[in-house]
PDB file of N, CA and C in Angstrom:
ATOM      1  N   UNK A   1     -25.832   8.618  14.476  1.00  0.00           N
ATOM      2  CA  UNK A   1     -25.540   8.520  13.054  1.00  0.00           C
ATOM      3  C   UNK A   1     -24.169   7.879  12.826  1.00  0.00           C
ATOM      4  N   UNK A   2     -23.208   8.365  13.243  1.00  0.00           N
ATOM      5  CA  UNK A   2     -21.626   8.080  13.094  1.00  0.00           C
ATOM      6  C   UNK A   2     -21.756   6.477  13.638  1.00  0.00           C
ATOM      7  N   UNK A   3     -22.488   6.085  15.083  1.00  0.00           N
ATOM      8  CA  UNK A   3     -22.825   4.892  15.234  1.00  0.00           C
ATOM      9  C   UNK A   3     -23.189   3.910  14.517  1.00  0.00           C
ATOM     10  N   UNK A   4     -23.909   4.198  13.604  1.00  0.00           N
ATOM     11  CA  UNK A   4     -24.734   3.327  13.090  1.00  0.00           C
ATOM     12  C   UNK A   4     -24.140   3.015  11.841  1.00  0.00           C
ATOM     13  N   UNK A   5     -23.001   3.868  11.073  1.00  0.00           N
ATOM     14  CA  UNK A   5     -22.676   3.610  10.339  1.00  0.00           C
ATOM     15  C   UNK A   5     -21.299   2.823  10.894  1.00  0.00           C
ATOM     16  N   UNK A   6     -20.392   2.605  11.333  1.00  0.00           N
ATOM     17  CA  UNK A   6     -19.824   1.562  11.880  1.00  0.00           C
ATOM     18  C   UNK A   6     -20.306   0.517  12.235  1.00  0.00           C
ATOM     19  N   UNK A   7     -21.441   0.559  13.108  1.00  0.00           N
ATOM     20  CA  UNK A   7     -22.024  -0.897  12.604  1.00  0.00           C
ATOM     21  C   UNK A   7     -22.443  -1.745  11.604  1.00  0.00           C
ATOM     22  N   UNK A   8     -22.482  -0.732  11.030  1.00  0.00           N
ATOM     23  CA  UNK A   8     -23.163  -1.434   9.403  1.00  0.00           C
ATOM     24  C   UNK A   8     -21.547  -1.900   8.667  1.00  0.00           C
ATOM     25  N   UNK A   9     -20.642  -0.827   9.369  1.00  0.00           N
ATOM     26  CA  UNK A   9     -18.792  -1.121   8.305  1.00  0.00           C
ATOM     27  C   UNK A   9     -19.166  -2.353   9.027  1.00  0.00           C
ATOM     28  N   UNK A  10     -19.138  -2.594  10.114  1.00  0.00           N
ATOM     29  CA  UNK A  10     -18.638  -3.502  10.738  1.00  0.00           C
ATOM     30  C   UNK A  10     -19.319  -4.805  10.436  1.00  0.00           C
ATOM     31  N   UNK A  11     -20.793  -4.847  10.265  1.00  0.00           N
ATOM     32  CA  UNK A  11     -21.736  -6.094  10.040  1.00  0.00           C
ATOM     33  C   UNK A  11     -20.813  -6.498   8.358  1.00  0.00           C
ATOM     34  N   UNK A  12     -20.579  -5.485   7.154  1.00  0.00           N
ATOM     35  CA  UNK A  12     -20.334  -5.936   5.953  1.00  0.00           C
ATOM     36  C   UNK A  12     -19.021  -6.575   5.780  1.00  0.00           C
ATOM     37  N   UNK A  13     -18.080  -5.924   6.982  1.00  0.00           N
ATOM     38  CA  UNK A  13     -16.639  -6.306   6.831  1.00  0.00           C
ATOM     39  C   UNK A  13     -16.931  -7.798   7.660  1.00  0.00           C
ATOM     40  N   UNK A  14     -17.523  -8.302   8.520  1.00  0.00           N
ATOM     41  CA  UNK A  14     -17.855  -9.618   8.865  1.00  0.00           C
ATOM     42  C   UNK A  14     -18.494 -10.218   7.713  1.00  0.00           C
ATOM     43  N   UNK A  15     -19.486  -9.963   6.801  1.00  0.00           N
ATOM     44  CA  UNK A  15     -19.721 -10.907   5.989  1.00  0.00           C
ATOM     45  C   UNK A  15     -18.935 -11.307   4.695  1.00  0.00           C
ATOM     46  N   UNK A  16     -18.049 -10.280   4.599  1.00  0.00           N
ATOM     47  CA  UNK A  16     -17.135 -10.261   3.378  1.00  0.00           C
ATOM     48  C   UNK A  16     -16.152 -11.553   3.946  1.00  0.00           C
ATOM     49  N   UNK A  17     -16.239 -11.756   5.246  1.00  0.00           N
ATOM     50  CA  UNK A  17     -14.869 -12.235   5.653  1.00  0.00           C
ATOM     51  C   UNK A  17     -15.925 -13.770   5.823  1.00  0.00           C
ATOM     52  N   UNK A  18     -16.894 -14.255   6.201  1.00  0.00           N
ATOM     53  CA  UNK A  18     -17.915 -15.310   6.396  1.00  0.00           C
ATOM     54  C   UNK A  18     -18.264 -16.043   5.505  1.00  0.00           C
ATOM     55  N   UNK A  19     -18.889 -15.121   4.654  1.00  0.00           N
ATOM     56  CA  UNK A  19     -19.800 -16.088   3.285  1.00  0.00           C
ATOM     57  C   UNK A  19     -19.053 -16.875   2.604  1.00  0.00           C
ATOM     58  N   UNK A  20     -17.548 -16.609   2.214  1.00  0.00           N
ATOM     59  CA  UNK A  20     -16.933 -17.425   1.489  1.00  0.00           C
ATOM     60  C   UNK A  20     -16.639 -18.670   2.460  1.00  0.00           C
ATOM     61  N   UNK A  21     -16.185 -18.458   3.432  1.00  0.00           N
ATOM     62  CA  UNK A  21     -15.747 -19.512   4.476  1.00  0.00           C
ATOM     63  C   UNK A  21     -16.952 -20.366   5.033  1.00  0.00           C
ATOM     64  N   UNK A  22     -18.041 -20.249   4.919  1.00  0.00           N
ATOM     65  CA  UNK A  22     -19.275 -20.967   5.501  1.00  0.00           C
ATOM     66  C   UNK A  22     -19.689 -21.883   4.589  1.00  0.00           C
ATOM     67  N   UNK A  23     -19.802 -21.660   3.195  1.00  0.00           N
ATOM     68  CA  UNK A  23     -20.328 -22.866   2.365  1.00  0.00           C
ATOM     69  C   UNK A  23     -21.302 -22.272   1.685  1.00  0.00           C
ATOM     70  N   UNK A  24     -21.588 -20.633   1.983  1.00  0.00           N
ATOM     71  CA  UNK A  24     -22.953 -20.466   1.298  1.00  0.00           C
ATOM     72  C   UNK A  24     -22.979 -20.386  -0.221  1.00  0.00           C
ATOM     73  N   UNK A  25     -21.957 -19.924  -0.490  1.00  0.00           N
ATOM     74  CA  UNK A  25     -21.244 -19.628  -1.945  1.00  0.00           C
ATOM     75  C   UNK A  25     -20.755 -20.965  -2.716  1.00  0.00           C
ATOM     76  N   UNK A  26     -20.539 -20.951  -3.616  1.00  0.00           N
ATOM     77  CA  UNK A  26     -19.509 -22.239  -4.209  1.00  0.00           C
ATOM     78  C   UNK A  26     -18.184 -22.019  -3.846  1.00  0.00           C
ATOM     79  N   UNK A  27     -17.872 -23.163  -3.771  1.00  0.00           N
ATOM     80  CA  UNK A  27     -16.173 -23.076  -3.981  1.00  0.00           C
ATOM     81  C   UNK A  27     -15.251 -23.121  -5.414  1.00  0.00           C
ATOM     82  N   UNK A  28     -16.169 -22.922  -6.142  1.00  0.00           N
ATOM     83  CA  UNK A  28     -15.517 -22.837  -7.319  1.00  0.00           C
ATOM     84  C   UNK A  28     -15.480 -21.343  -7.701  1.00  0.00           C
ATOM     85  N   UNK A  29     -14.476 -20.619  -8.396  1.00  0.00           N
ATOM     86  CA  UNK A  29     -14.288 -19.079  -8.636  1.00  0.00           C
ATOM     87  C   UNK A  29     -14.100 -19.490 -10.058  1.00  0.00           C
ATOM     88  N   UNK A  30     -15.022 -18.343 -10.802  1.00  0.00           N
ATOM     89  CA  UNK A  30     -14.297 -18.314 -12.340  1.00  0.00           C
ATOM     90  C   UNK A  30     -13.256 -17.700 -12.671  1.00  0.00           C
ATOM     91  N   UNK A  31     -12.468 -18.152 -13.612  1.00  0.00           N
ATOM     92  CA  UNK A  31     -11.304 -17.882 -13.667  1.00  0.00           C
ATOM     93  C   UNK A  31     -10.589 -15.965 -14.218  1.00  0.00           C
ATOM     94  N   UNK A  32     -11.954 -15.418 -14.450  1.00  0.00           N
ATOM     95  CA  UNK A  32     -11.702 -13.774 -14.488  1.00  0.00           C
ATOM     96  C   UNK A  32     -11.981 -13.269 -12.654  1.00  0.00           C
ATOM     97  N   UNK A  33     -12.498 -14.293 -11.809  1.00  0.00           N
ATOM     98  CA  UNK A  33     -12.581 -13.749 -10.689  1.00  0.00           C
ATOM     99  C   UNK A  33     -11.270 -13.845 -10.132  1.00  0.00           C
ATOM    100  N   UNK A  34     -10.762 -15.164 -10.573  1.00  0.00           N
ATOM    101  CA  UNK A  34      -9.367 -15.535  -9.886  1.00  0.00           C
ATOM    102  C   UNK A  34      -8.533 -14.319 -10.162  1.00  0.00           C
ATOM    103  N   UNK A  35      -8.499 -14.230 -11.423  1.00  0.00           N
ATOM    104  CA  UNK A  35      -7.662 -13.309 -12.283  1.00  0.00           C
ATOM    105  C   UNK A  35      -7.789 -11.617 -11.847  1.00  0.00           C
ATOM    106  N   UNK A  36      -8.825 -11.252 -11.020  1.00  0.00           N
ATOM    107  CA  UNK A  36      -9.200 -10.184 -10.769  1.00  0.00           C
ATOM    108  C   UNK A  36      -8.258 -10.177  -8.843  1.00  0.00           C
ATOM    109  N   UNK A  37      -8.101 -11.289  -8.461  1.00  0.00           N
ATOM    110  CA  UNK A  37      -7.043 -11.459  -6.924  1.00  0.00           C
ATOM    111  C   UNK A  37      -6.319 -10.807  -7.490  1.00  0.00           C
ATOM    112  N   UNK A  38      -5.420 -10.627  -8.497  1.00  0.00           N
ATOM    113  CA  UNK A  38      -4.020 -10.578  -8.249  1.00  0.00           C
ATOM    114  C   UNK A  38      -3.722  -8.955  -8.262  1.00  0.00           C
ATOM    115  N   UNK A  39      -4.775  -7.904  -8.512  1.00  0.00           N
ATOM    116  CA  UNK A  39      -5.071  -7.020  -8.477  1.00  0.00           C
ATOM    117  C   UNK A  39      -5.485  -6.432  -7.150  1.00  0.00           C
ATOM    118  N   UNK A  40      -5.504  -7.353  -5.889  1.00  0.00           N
ATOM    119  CA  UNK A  40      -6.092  -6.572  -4.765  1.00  0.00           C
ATOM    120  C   UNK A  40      -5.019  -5.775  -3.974  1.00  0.00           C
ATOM    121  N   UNK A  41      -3.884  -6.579  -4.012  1.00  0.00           N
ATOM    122  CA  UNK A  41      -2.800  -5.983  -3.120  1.00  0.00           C
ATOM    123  C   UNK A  41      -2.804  -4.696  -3.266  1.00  0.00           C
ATOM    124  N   UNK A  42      -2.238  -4.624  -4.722  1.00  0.00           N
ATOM    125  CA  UNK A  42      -1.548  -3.340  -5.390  1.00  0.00           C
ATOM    126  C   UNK A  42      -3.060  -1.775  -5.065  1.00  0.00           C
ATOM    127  N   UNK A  43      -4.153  -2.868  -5.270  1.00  0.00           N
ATOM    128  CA  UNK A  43      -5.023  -1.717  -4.829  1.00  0.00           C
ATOM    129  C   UNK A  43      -5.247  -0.799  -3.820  1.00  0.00           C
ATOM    130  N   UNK A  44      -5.001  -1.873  -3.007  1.00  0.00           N
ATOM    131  CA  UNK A  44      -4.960  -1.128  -1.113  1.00  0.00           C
ATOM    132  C   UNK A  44      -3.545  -0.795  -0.662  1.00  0.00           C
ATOM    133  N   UNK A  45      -2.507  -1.176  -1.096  1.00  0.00           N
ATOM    134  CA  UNK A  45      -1.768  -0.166  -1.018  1.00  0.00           C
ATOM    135  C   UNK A  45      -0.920   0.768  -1.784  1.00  0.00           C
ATOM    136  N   UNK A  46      -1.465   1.056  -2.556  1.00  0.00           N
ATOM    137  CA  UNK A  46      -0.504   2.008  -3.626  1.00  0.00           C
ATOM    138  C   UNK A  46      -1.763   3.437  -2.619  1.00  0.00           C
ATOM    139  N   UNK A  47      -2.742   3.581  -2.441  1.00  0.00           N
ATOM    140  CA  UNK A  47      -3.237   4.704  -1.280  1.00  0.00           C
ATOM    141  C   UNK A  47      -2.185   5.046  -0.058  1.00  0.00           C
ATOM    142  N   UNK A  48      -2.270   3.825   0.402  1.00  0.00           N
ATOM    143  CA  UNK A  48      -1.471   3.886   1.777  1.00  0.00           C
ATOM    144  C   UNK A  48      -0.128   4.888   1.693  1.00  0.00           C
ATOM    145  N   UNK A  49       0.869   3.921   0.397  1.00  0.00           N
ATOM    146  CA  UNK A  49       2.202   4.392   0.319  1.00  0.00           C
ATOM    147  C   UNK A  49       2.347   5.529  -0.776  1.00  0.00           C
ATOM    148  N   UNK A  50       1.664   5.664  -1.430  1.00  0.00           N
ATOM    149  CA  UNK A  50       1.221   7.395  -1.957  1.00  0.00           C
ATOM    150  C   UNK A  50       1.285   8.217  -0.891  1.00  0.00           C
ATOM    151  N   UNK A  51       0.043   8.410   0.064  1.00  0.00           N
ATOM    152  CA  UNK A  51      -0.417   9.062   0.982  1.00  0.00           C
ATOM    153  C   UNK A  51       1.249   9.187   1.926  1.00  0.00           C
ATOM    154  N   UNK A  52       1.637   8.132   2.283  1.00  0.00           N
ATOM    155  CA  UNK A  52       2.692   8.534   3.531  1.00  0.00           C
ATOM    156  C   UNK A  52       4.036   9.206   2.487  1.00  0.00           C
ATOM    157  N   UNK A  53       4.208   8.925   1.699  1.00  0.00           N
ATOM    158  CA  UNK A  53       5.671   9.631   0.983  1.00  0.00           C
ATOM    159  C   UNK A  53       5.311  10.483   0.204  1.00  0.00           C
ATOM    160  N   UNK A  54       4.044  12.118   0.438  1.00  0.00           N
ATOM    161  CA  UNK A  54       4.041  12.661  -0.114  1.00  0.00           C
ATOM    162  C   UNK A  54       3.522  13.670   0.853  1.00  0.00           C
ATOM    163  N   UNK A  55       2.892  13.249   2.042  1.00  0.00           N
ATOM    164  CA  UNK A  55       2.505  14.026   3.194  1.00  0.00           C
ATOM    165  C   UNK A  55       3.771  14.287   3.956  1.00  0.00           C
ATOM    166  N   UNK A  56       4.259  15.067   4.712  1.00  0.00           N
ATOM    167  CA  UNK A  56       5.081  14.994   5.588  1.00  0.00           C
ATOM    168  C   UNK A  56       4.557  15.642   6.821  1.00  0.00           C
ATOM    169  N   UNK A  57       4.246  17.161   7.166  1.00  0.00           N
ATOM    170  CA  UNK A  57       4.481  17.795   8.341  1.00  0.00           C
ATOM    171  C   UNK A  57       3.156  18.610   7.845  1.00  0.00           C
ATOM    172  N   UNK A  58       2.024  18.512   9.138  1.00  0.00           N
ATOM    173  CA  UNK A  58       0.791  18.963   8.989  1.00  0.00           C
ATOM    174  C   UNK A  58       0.125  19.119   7.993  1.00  0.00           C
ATOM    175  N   UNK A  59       0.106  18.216   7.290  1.00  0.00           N
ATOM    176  CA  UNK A  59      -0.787  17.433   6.119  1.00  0.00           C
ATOM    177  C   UNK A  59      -0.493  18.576   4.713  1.00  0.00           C
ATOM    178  N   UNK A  60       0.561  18.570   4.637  1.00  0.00           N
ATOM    179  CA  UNK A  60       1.150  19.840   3.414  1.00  0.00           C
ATOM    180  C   UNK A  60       1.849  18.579   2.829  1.00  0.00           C
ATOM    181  N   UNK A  61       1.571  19.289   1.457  1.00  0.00           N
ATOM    182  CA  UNK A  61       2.609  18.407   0.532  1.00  0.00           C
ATOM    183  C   UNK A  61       3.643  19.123   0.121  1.00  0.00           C
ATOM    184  N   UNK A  62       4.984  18.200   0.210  1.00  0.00           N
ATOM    185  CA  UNK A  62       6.382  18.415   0.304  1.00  0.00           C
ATOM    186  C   UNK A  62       6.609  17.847  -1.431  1.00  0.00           C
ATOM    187  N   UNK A  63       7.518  18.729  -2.090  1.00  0.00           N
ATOM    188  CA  UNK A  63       8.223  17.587  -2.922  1.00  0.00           C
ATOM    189  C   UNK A  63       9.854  18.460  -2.747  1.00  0.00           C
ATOM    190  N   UNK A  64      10.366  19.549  -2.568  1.00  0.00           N
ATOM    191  CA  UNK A  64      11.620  19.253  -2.574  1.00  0.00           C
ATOM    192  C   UNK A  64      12.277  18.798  -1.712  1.00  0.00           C
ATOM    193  N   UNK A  65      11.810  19.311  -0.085  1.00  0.00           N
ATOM    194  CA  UNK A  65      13.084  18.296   0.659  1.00  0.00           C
ATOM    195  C   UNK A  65      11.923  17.291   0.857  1.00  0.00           C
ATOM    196  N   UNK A  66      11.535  16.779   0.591  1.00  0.00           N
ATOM    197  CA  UNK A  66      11.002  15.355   0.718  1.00  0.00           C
ATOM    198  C   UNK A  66      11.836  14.132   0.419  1.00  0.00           C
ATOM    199  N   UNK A  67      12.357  14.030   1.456  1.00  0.00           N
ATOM    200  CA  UNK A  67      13.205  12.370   0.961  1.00  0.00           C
ATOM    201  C   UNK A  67      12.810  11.158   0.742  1.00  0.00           C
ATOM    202  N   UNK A  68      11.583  11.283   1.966  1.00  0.00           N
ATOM    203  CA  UNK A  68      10.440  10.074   1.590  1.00  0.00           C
ATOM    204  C   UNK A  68      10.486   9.761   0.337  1.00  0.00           C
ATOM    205  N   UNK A  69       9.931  10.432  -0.822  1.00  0.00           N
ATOM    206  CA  UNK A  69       9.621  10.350  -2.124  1.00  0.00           C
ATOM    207  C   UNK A  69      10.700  10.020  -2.997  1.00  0.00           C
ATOM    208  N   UNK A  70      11.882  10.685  -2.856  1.00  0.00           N
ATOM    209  CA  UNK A  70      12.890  10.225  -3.786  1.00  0.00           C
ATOM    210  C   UNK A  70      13.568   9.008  -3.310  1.00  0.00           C
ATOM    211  N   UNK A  71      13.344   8.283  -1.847  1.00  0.00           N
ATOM    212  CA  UNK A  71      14.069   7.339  -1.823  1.00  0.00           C
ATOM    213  C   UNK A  71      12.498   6.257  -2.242  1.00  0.00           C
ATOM    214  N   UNK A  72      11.330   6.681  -2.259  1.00  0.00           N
ATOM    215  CA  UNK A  72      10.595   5.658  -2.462  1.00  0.00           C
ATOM    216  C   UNK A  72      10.548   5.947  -4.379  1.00  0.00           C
ATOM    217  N   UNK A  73      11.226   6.714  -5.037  1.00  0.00           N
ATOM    218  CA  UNK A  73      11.436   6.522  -6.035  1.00  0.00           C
ATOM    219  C   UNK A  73      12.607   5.863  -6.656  1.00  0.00           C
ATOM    220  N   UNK A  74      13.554   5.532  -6.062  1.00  0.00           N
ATOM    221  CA  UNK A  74      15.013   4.800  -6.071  1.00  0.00           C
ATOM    222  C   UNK A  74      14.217   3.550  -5.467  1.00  0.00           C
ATOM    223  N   UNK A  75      13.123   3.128  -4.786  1.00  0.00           N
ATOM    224  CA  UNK A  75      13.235   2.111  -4.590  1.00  0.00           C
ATOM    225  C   UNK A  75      12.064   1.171  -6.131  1.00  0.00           C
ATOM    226  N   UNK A  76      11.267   2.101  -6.492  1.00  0.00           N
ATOM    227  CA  UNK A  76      10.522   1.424  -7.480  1.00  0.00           C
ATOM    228  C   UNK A  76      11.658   1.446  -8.638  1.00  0.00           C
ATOM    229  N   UNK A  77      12.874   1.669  -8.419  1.00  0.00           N
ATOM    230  CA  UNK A  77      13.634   1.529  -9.940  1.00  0.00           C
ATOM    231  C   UNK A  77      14.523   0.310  -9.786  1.00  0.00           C
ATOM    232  N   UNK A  78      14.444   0.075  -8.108  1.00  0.00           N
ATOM    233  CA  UNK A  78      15.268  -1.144  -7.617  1.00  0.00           C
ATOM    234  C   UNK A  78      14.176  -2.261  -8.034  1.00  0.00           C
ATOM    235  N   UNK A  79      13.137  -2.225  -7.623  1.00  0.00           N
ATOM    236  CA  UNK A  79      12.283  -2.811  -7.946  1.00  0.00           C
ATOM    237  C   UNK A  79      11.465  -3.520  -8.992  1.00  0.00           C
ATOM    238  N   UNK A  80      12.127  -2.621  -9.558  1.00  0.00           N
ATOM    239  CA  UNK A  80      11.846  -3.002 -11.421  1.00  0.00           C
ATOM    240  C   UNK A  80      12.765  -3.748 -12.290  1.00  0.00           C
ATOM    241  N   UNK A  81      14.132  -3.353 -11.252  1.00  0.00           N
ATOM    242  CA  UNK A  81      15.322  -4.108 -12.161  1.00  0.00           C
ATOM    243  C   UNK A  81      15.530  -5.193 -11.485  1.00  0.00           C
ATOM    244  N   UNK A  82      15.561  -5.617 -10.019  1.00  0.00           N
ATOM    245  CA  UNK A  82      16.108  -6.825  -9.424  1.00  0.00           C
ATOM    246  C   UNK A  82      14.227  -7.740  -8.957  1.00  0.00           C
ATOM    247  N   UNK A  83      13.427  -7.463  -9.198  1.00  0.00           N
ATOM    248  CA  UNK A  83      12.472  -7.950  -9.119  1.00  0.00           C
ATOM    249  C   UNK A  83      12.257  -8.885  -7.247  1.00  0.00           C
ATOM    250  N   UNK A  84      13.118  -8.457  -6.516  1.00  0.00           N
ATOM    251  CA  UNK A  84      13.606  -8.783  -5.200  1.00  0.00           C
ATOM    252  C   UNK A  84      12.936  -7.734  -4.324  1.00  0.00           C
ATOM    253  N   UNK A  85      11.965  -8.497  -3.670  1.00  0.00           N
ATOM    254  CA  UNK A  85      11.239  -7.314  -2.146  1.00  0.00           C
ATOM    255  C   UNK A  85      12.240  -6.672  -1.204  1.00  0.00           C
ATOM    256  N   UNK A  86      13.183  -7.932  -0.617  1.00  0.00           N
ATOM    257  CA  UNK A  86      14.573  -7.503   0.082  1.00  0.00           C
ATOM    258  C   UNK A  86      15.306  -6.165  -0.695  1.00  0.00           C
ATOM    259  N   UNK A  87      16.074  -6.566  -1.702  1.00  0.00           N
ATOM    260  CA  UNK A  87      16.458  -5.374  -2.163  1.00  0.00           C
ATOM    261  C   UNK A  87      16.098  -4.146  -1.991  1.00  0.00           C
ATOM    262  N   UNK A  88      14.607  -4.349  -2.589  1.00  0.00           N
ATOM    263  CA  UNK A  88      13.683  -2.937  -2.752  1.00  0.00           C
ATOM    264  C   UNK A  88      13.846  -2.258  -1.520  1.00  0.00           C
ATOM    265  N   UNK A  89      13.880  -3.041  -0.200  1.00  0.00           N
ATOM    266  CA  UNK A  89      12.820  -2.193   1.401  1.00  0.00           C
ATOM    267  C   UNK A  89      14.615  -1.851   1.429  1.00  0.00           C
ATOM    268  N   UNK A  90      15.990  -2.814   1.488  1.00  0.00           N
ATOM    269  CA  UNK A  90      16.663  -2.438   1.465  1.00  0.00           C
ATOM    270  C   UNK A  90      17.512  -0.961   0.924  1.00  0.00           C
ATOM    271  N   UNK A  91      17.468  -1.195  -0.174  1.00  0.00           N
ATOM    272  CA  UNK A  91      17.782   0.077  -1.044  1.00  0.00           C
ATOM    273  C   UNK A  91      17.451   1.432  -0.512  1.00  0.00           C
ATOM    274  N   UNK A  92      15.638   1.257  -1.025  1.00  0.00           N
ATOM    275  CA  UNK A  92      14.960   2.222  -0.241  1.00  0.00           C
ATOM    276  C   UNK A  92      15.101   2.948   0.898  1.00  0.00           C
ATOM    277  N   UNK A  93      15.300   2.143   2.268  1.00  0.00           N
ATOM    278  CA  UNK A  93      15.894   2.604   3.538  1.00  0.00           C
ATOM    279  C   UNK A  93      17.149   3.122   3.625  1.00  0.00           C
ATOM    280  N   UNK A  94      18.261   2.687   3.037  1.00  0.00           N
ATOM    281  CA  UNK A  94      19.319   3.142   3.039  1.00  0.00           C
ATOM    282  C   UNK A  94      19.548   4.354   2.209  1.00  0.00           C
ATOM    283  N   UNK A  95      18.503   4.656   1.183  1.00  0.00           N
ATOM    284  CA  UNK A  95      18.891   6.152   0.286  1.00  0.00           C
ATOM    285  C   UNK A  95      18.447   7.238   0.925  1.00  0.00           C
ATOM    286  N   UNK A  96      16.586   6.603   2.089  1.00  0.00           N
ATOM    287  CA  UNK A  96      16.426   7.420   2.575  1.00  0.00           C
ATOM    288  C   UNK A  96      17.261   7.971   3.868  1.00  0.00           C
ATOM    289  N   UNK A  97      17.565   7.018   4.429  1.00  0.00           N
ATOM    290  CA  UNK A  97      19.120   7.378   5.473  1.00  0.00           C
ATOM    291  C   UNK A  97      20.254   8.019   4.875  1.00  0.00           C
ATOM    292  N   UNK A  98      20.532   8.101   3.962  1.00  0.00           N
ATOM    293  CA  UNK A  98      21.552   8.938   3.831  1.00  0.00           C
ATOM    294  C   UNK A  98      21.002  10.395   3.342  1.00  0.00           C
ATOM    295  N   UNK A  99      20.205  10.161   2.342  1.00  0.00           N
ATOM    296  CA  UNK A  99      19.504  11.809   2.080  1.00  0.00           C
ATOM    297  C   UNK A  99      19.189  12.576   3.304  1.00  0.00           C
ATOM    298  N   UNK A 100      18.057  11.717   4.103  1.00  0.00           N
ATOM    299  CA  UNK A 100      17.781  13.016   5.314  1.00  0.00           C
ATOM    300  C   UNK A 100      19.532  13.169   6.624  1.00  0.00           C
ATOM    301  N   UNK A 101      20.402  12.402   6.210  1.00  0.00           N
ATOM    302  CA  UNK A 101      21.417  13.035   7.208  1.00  0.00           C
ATOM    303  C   UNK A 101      22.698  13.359   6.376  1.00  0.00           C
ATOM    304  N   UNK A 102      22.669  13.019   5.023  1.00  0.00           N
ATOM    305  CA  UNK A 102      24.052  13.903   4.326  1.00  0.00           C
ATOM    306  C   UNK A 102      23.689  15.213   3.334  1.00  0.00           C
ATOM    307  N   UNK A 103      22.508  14.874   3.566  1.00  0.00           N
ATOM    308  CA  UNK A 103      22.295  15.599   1.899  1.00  0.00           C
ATOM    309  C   UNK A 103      21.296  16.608   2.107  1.00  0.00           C
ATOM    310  N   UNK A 104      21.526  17.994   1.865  1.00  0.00           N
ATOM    311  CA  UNK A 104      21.182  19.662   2.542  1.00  0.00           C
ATOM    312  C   UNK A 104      20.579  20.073   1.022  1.00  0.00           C
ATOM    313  N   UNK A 105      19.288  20.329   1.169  1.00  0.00           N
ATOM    314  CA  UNK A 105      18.732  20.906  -0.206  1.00  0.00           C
ATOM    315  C   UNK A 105      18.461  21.985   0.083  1.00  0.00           C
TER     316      UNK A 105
END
């Protein structure tokens, strides 16, 4: 059972990645499809980076000493004002470096 359903992830995640690239499809996209790309990033990972800065230590959720979270919240405010990726990972890393080694909650 568990088999068979990986093969099947696996046969759909090959054709997702094929059909467009082979010719079977058009190459033309309408322009609400185009418009619907710019939406994929943010989809697949706002899970990811939710999930890791709110989990910490045997799948319990943390929010006061969680530093993860408040420096990944200092970084969406960096993020909003300097509109700069650098900044953001910057910022971010450095608030969380100093919270988990100066700062005793």
């Amino acid at each position: 059972m568990i088999w068979s359903g990986i093969i099947i992830c696996g046969v759909i995640t090959f054709l997702i990645r094929f059909i467009p690239m082979s010719g079977i499809i058009s190459k033309k996209l309408s322009a609400s499809t185009k418009n619907s790309f710019k939406y994929i990033p943010l989809a697949v990972l706002t899970p990811i980076i939710i999930n890791d800065l709110s989990i910490i230590q045997n799948n319990n959720l943390f929010f006061i000493e969680n530093y993860k979270l408040y420096a990944g919240l200092i970084a969406i405010i960096v993020s909003f004002i300097t509109n700069n990726i650098l900044a953001t990972i910057s910022v971010g890393m450095a608030s969380y470096l100093f919270m988990s080694n100066f700062i005793n909650i």
